[in-house]
C-alpha atoms as a PDB file:
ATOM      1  CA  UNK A   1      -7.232  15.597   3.024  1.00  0.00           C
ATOM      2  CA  UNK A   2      -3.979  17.283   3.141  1.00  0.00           C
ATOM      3  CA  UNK A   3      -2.046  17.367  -0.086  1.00  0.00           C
ATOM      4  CA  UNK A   4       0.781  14.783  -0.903  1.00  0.00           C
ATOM      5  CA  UNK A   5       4.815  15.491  -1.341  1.00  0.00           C
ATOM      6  CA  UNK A   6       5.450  16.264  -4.856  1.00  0.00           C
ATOM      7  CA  UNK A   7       7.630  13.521  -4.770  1.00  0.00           C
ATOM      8  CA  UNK A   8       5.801  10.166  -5.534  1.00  0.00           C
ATOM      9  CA  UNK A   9       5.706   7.938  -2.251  1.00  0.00           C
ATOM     10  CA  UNK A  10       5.957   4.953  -4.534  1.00  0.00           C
ATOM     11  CA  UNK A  11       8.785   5.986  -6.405  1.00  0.00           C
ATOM     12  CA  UNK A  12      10.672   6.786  -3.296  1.00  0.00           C
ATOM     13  CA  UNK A  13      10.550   3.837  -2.098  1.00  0.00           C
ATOM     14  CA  UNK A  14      11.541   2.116  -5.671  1.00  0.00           C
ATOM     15  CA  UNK A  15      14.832   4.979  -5.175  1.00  0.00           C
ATOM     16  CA  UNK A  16      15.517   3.506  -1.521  1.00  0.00           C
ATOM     17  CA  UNK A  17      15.767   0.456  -2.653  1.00  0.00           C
ATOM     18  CA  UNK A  18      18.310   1.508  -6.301  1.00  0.00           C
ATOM     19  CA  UNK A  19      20.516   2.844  -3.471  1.00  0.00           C
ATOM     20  CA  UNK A  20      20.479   0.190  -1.640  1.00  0.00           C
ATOM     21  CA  UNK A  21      21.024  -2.356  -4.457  1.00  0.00           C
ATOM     22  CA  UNK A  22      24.320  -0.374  -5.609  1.00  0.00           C
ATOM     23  CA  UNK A  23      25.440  -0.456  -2.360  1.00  0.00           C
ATOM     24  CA  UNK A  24      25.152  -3.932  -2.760  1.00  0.00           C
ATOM     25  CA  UNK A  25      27.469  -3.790  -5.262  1.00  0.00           C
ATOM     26  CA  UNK A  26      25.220  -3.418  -8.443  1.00  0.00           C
ATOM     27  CA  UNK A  27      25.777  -2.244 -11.793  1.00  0.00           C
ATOM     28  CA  UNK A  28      23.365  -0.094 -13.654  1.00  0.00           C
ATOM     29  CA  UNK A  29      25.684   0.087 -16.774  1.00  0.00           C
ATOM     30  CA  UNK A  30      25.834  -3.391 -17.583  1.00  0.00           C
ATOM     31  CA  UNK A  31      23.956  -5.324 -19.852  1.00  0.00           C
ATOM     32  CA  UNK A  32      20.416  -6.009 -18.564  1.00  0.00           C
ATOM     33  CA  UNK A  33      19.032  -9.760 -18.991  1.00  0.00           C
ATOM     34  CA  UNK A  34      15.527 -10.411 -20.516  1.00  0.00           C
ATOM     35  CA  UNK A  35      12.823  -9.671 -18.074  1.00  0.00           C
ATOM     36  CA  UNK A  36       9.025  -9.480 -18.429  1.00  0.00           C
ATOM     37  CA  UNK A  37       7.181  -6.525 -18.592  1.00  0.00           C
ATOM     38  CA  UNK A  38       4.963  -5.216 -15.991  1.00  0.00           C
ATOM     39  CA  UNK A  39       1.314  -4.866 -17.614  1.00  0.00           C
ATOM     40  CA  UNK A  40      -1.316  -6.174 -16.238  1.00  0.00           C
ATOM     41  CA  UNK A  41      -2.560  -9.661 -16.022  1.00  0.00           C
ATOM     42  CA  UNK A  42      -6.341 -10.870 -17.128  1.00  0.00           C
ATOM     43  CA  UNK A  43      -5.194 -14.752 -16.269  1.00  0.00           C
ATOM     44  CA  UNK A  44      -2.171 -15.716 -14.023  1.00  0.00           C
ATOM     45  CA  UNK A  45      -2.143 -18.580 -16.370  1.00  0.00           C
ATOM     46  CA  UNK A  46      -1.077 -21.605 -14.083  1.00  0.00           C
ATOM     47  CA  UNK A  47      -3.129 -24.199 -15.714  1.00  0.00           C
ATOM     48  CA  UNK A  48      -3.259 -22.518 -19.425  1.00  0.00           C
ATOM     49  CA  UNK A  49      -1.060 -22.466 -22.692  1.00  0.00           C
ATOM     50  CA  UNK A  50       2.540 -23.793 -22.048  1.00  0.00           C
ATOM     51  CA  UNK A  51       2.076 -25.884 -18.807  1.00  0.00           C
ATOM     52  CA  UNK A  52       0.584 -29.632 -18.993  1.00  0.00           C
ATOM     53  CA  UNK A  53       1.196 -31.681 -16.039  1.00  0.00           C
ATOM     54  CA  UNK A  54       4.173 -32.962 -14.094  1.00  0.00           C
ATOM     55  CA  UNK A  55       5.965 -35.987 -15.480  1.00  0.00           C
ATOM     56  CA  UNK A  56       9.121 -37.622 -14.298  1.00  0.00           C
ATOM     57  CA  UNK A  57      12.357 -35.135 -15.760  1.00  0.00           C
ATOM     58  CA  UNK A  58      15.991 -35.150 -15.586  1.00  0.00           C
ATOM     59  CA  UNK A  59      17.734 -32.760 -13.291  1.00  0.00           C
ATOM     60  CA  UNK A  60      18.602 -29.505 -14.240  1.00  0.00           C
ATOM     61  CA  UNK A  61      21.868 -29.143 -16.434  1.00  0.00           C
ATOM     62  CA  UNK A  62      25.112 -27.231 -14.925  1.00  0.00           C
ATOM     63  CA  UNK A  63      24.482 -23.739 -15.235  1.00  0.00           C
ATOM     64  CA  UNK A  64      21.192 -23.914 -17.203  1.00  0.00           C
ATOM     65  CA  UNK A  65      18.135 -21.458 -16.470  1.00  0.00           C
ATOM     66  CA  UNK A  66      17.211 -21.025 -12.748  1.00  0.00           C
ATOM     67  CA  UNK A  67      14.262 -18.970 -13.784  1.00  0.00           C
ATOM     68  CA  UNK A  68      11.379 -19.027 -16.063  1.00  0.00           C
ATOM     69  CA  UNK A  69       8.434 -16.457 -17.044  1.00  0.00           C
ATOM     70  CA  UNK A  70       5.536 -18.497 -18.716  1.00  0.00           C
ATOM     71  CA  UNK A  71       3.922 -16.546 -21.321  1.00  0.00           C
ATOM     72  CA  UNK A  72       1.570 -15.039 -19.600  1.00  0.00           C
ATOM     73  CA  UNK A  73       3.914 -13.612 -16.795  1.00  0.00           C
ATOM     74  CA  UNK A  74       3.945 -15.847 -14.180  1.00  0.00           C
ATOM     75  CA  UNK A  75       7.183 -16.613 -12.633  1.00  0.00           C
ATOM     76  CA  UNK A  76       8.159 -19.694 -12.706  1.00  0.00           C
ATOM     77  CA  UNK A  77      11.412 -21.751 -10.135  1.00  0.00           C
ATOM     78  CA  UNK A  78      13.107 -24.191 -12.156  1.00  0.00           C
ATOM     79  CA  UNK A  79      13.638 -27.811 -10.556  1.00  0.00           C
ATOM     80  CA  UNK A  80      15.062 -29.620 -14.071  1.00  0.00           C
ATOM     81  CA  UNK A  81      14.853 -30.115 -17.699  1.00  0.00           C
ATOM     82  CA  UNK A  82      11.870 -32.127 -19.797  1.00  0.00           C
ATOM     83  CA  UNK A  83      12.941 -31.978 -23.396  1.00  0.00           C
ATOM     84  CA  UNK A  84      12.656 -28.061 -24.764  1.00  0.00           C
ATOM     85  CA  UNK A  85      10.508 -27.825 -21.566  1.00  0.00           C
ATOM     86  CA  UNK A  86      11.320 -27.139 -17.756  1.00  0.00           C
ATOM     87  CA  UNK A  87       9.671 -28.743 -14.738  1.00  0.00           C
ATOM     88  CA  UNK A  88       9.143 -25.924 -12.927  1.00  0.00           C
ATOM     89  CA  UNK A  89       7.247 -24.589  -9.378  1.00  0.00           C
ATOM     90  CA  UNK A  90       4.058 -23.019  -9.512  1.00  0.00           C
ATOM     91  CA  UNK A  91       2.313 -20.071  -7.530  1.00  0.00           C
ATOM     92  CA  UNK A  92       0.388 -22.367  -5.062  1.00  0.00           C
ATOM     93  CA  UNK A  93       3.723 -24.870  -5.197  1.00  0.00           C
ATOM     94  CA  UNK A  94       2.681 -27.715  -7.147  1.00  0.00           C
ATOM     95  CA  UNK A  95       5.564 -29.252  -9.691  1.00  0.00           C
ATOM     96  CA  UNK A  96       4.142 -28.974 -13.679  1.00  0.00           C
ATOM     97  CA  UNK A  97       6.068 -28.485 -17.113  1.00  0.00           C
ATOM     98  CA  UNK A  98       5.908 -25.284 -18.889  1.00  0.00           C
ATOM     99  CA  UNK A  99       7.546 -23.452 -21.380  1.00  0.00           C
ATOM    100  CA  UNK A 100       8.874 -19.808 -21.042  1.00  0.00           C
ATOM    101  CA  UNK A 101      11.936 -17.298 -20.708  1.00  0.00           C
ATOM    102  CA  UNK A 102      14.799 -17.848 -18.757  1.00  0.00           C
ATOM    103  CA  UNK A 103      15.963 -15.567 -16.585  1.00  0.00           C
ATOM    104  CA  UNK A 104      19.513 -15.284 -15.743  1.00  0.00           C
ATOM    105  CA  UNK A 105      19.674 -12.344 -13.544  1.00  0.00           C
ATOM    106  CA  UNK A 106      18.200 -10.249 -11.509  1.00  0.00           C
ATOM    107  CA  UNK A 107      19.090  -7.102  -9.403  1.00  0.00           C
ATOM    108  CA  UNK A 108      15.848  -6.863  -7.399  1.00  0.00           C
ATOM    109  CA  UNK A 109      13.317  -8.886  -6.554  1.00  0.00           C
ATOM    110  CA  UNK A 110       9.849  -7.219  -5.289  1.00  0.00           C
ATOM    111  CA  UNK A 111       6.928  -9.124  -3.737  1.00  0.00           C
ATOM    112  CA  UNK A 112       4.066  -7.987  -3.428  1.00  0.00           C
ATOM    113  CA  UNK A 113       2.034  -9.792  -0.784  1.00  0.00           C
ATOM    114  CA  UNK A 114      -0.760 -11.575  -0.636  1.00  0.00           C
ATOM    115  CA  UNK A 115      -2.928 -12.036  -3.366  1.00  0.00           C
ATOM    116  CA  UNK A 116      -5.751 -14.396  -5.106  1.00  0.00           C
ATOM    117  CA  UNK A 117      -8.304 -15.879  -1.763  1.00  0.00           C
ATOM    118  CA  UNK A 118      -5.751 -14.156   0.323  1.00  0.00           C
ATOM    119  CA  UNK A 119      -6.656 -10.525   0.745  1.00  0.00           C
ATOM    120  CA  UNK A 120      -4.245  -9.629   3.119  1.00  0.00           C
ATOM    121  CA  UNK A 121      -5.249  -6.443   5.240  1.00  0.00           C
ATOM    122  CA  UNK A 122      -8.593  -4.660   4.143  1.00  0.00           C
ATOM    123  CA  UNK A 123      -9.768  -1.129   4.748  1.00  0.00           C
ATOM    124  CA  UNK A 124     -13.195   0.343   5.958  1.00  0.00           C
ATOM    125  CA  UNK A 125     -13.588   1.718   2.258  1.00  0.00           C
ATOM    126  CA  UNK A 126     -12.506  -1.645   1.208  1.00  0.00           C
ATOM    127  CA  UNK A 127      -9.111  -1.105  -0.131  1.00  0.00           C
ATOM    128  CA  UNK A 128      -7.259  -4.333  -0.044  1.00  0.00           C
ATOM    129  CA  UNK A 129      -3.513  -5.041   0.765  1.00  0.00           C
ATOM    130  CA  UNK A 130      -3.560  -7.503  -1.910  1.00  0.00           C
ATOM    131  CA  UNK A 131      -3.922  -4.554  -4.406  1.00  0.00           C
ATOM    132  CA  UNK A 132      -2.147  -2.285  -3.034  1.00  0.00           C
ATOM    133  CA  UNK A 133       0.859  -4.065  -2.778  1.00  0.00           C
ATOM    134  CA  UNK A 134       0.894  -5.069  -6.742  1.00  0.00           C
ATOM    135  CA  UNK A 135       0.667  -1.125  -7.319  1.00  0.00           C
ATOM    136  CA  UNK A 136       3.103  -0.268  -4.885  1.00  0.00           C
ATOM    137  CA  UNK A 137       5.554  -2.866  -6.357  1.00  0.00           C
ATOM    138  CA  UNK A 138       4.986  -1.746  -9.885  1.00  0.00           C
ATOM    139  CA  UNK A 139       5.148   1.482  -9.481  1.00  0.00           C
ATOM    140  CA  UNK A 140       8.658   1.059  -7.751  1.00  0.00           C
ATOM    141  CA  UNK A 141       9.750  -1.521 -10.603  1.00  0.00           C
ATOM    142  CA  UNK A 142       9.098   0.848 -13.207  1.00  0.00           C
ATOM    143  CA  UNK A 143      11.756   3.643 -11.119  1.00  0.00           C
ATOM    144  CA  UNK A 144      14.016   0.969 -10.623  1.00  0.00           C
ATOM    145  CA  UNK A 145      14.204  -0.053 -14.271  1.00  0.00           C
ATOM    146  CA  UNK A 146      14.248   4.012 -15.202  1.00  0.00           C
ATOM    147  CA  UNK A 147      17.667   3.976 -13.792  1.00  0.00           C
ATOM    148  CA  UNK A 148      18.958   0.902 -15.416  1.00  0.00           C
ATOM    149  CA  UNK A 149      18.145  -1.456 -12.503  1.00  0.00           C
ATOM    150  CA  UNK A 150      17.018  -5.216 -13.401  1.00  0.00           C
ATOM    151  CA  UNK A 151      13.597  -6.048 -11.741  1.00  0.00           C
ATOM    152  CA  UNK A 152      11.688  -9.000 -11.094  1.00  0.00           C
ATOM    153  CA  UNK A 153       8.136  -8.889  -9.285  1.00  0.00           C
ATOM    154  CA  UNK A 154       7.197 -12.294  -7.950  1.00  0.00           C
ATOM    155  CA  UNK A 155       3.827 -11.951  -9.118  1.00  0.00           C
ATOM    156  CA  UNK A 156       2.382  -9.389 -11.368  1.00  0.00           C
ATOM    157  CA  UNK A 157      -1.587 -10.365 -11.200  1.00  0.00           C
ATOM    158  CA  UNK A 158      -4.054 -11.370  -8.630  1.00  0.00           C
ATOM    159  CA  UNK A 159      -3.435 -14.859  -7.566  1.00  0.00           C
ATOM    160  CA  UNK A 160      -2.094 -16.555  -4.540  1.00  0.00           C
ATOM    161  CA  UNK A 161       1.086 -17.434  -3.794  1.00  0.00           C
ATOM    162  CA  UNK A 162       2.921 -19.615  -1.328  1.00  0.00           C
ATOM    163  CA  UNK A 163       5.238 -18.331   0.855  1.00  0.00           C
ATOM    164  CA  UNK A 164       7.597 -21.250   0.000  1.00  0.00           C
ATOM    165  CA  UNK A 165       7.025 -20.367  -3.771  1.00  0.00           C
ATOM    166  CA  UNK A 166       8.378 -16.763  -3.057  1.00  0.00           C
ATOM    167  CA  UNK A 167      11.321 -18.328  -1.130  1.00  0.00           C
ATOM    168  CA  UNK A 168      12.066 -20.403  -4.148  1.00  0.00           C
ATOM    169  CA  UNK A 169      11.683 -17.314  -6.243  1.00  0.00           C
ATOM    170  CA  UNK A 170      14.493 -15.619  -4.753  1.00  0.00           C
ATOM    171  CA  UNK A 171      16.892 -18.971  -4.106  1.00  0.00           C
ATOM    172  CA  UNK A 172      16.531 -19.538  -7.799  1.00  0.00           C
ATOM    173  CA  UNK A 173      17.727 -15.909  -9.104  1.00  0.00           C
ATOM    174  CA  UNK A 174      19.891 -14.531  -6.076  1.00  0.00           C
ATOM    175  CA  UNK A 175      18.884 -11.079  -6.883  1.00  0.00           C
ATOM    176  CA  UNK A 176      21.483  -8.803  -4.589  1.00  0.00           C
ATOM    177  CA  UNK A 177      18.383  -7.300  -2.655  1.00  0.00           C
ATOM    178  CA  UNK A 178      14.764  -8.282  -1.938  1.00  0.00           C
ATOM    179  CA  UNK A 179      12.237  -6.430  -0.207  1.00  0.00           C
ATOM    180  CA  UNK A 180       8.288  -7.637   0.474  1.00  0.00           C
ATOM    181  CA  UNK A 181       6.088  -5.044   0.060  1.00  0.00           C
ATOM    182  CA  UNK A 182       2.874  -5.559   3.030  1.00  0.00           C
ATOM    183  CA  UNK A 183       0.425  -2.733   4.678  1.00  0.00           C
ATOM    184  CA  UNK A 184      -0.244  -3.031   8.147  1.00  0.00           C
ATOM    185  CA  UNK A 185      -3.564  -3.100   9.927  1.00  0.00           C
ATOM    186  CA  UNK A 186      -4.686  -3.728  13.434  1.00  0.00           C
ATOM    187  CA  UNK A 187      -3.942  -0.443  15.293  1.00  0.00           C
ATOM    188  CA  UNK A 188      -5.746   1.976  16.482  1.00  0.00           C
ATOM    189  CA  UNK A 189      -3.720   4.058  19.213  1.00  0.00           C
ATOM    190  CA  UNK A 190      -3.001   7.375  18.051  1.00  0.00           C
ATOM    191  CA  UNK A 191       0.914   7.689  17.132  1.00  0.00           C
ATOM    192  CA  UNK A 192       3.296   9.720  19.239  1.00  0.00           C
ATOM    193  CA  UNK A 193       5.548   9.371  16.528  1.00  0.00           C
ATOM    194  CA  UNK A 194       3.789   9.843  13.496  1.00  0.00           C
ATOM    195  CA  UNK A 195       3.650   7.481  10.830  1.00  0.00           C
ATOM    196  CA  UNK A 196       3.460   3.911  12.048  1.00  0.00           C
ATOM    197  CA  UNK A 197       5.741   2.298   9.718  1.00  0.00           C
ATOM    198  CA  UNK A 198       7.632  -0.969  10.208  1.00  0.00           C
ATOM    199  CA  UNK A 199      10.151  -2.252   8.314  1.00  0.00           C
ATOM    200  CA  UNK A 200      11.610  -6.216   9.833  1.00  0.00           C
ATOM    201  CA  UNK A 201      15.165  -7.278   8.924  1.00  0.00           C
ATOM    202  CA  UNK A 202      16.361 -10.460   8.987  1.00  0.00           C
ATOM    203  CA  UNK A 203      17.616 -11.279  12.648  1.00  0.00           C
ATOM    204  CA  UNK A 204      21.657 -12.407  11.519  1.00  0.00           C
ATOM    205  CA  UNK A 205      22.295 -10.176   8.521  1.00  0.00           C
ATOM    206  CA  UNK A 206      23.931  -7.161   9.179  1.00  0.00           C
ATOM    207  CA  UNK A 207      23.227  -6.056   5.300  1.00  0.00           C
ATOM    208  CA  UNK A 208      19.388  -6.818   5.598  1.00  0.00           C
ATOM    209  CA  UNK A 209      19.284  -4.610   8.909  1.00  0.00           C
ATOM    210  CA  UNK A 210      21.012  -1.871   7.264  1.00  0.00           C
ATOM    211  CA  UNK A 211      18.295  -2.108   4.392  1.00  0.00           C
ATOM    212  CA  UNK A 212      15.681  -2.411   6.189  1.00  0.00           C
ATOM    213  CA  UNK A 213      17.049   0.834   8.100  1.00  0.00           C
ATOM    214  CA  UNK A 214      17.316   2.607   4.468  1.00  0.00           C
ATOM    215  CA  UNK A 215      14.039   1.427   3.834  1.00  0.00           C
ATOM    216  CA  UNK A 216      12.192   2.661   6.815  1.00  0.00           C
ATOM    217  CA  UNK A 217      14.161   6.260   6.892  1.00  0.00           C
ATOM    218  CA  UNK A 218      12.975   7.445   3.767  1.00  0.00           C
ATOM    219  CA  UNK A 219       9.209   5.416   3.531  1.00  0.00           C
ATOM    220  CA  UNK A 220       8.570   7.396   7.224  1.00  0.00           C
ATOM    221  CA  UNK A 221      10.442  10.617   6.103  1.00  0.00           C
ATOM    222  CA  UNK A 222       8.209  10.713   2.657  1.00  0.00           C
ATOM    223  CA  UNK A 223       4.687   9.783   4.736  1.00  0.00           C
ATOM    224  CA  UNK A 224       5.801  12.418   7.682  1.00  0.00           C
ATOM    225  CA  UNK A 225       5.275  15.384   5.034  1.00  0.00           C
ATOM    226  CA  UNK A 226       1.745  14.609   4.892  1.00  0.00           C
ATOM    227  CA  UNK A 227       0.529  16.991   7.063  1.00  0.00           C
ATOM    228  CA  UNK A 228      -3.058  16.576   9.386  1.00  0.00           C
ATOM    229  CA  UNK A 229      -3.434  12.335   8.588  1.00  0.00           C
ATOM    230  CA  UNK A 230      -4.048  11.224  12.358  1.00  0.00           C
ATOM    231  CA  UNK A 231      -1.664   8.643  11.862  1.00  0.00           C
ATOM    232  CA  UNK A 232      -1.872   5.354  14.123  1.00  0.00           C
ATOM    233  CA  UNK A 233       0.921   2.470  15.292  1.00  0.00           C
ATOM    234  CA  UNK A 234       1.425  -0.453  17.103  1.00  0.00           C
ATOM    235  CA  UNK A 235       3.606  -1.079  20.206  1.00  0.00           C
ATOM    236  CA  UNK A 236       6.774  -1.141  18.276  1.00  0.00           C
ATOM    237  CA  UNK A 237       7.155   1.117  14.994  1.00  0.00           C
ATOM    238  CA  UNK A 238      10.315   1.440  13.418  1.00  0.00           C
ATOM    239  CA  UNK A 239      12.685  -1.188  12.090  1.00  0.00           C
ATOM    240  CA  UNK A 240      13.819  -4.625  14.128  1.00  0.00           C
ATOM    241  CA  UNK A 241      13.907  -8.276  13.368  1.00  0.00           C
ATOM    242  CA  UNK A 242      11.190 -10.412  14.660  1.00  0.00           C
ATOM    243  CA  UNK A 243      12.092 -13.809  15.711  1.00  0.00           C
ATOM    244  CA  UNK A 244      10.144 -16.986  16.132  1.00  0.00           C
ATOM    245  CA  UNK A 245      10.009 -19.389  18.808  1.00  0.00           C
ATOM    246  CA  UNK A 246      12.386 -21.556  17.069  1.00  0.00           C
ATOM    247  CA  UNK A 247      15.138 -18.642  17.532  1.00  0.00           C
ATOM    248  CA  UNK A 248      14.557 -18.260  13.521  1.00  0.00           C
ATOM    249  CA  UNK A 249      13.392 -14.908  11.657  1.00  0.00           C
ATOM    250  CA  UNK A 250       9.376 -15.233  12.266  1.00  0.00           C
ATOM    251  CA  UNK A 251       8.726 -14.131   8.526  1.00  0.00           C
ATOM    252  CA  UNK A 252       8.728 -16.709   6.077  1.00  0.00           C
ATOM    253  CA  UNK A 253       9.896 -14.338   3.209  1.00  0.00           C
ATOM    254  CA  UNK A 254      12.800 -13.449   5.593  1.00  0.00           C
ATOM    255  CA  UNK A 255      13.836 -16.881   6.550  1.00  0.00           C
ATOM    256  CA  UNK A 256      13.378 -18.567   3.573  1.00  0.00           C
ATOM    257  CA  UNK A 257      15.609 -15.751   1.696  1.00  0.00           C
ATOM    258  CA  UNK A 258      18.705 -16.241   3.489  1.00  0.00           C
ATOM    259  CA  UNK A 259      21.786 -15.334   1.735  1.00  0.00           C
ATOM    260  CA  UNK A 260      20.020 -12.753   0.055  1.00  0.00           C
ATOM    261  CA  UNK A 261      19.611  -8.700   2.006  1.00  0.00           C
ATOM    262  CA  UNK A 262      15.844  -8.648   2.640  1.00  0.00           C
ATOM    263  CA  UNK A 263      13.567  -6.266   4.140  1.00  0.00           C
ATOM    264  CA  UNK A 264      10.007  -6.803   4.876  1.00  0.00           C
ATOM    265  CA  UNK A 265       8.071  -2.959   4.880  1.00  0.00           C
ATOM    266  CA  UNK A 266       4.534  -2.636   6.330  1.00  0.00           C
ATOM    267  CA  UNK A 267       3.953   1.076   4.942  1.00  0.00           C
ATOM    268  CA  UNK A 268       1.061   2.403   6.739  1.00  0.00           C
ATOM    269  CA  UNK A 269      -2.134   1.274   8.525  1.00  0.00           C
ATOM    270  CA  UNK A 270      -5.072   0.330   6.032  1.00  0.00           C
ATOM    271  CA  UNK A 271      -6.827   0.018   8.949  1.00  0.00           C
ATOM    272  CA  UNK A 272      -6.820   3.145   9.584  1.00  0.00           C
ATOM    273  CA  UNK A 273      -9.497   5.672   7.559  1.00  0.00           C
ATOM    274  CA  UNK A 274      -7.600   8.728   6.863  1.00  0.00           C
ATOM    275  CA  UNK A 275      -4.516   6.210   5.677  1.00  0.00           C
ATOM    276  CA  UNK A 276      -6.813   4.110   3.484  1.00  0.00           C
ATOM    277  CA  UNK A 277      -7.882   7.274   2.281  1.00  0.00           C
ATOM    278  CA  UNK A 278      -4.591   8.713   1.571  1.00  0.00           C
ATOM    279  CA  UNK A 279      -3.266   5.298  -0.234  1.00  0.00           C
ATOM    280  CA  UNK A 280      -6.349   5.931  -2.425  1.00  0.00           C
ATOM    281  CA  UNK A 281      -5.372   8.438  -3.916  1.00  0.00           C
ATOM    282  CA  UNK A 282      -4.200   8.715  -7.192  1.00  0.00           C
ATOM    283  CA  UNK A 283      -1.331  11.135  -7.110  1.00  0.00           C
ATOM    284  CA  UNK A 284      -0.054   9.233  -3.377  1.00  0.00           C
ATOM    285  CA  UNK A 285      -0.291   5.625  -5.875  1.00  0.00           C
ATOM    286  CA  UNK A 286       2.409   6.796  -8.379  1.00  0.00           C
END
């Protein structure tokens, strides 16, 4: 296997996405809200300490939390108050009270797709999406927050979660840029134009298109320096907006984030064994 960039394909995506949040009109010298930290989880939590089950609550005071992170990291959308409590939105979208941090900000928000019974993707070595986009994500957090960014990963363990919970996610904090981390698989044509990375932009936003062009220009330029990997694509590599049959962005991440620049990356072809093999790797991972 050919050797990798010295520059860490996970960390330049985590930069792609710092410039694209300052362009965005971010501030990195500004004081940074209380966020969780990115460690791994043993137990997503969603039925332990700190969350009982729903009961009726009052909705949520004028300007109070949007946001919460249980204690054991799992991000939570606020719907209203319940005493010192907040009825809240879990992973797999049922409604529950639970205790935990509020978050009032946010600069980016990172999903990492898939997860739990959903694998996502899964390579002839057996390398799963799932778990490759939580590393990916992390990885690109902990850059992000290097340079003074605020980050927010909608989950941070292995356990499913709901496309409308990830919507919700993002509608609660308004971070100024979100971006869904996914790995493609499927293809097996060789590619005439080397890596076959797509990046989809949602269909009215000229801001998420010119993310999702950011995106894709450095994820392809950083893979394209890996010399000999017989890369592979679909039809239509590149970046472009993918609509459904309602006129609507296909995506549910994309159309359930409007208002919000958001990019949706597939980075490379798990499907593929000399790119499973290459996301392996250690020293391509950080």
């Amino acid at each position: 296997m050919p050797p990798v960039p010295s520059r860490p394909g996970r960390r330049r995506i985590a930069l792609l996405v710092a410039i694209s949040c300052l362009l965005a009109g971010c501030r990195a010298d500004r004081a940074e809200p209380a966020r969780p930290g990115l460690a791994p989880l043993a137990d997503p939590g969603i039925e332990g300490e700190g969350l009982e089950a729903i009961e009726p609550a009052p909705a949520l005071a004028e300007g109070g939390p949007r946001l919460i992170v249980s204690k054991k990291g799992v991000v939570l959308p606020v719907l209203g108050a319940s005493g010192d409590a907040f009825r809240v939105v879990t992973p797999c979208g049922n409604e529950i009270v639970a205790t935990g941090t509020p978050i009032a900000t946010i600069d980016v928000v990172l999903d990492p797709g898939h997860g739990g019974e959903e694998p996502g993707a899964v390579g002839p070595r057996g390398l799963t999406e799932k778990d490759l986009n939580l590393v990916v994500a992390a990885h690109a957090a902990k850059a992000l927050q290097a340079q003074g960014i605020s980050v927010l990963l909608t989950r941070r363990a292995d356990y499913r979660m709901t496309l409308a919970a990830r919507g919700l996610v993002v509608e609660a904090i308004r971070p100024k840029v979100f971006v869904s981390i996914h790995h493609n698989a499927g293809a097996t044509a060789p590619s005439p134009v080397g890596p076959g990375t797509e990046v989809y932009h949602q269909n009215a936003s000229g801001e998420s298109k010119r993310l999702g062009g950011l995106v894709f220009e450095d994820v392809k330029g950083y893979l394209s320096q890996v010399k000999g990997v017989p890369w592979v694509a679909a039809e239509r590599p590149g970046v472009q907006a993918r609509v459904g049959a309602t006129g609507d962005d296909y995506y549910g991440v994309l159309r359930r984030s409007k208002g919000t620049p958001a990019a949706l990356i597939e980075g490379a072809f798990i499907s593929n064994r000399a790119e499973e093999a290459l996301l392996q790797r250690k020293d391509a991972q950080k």
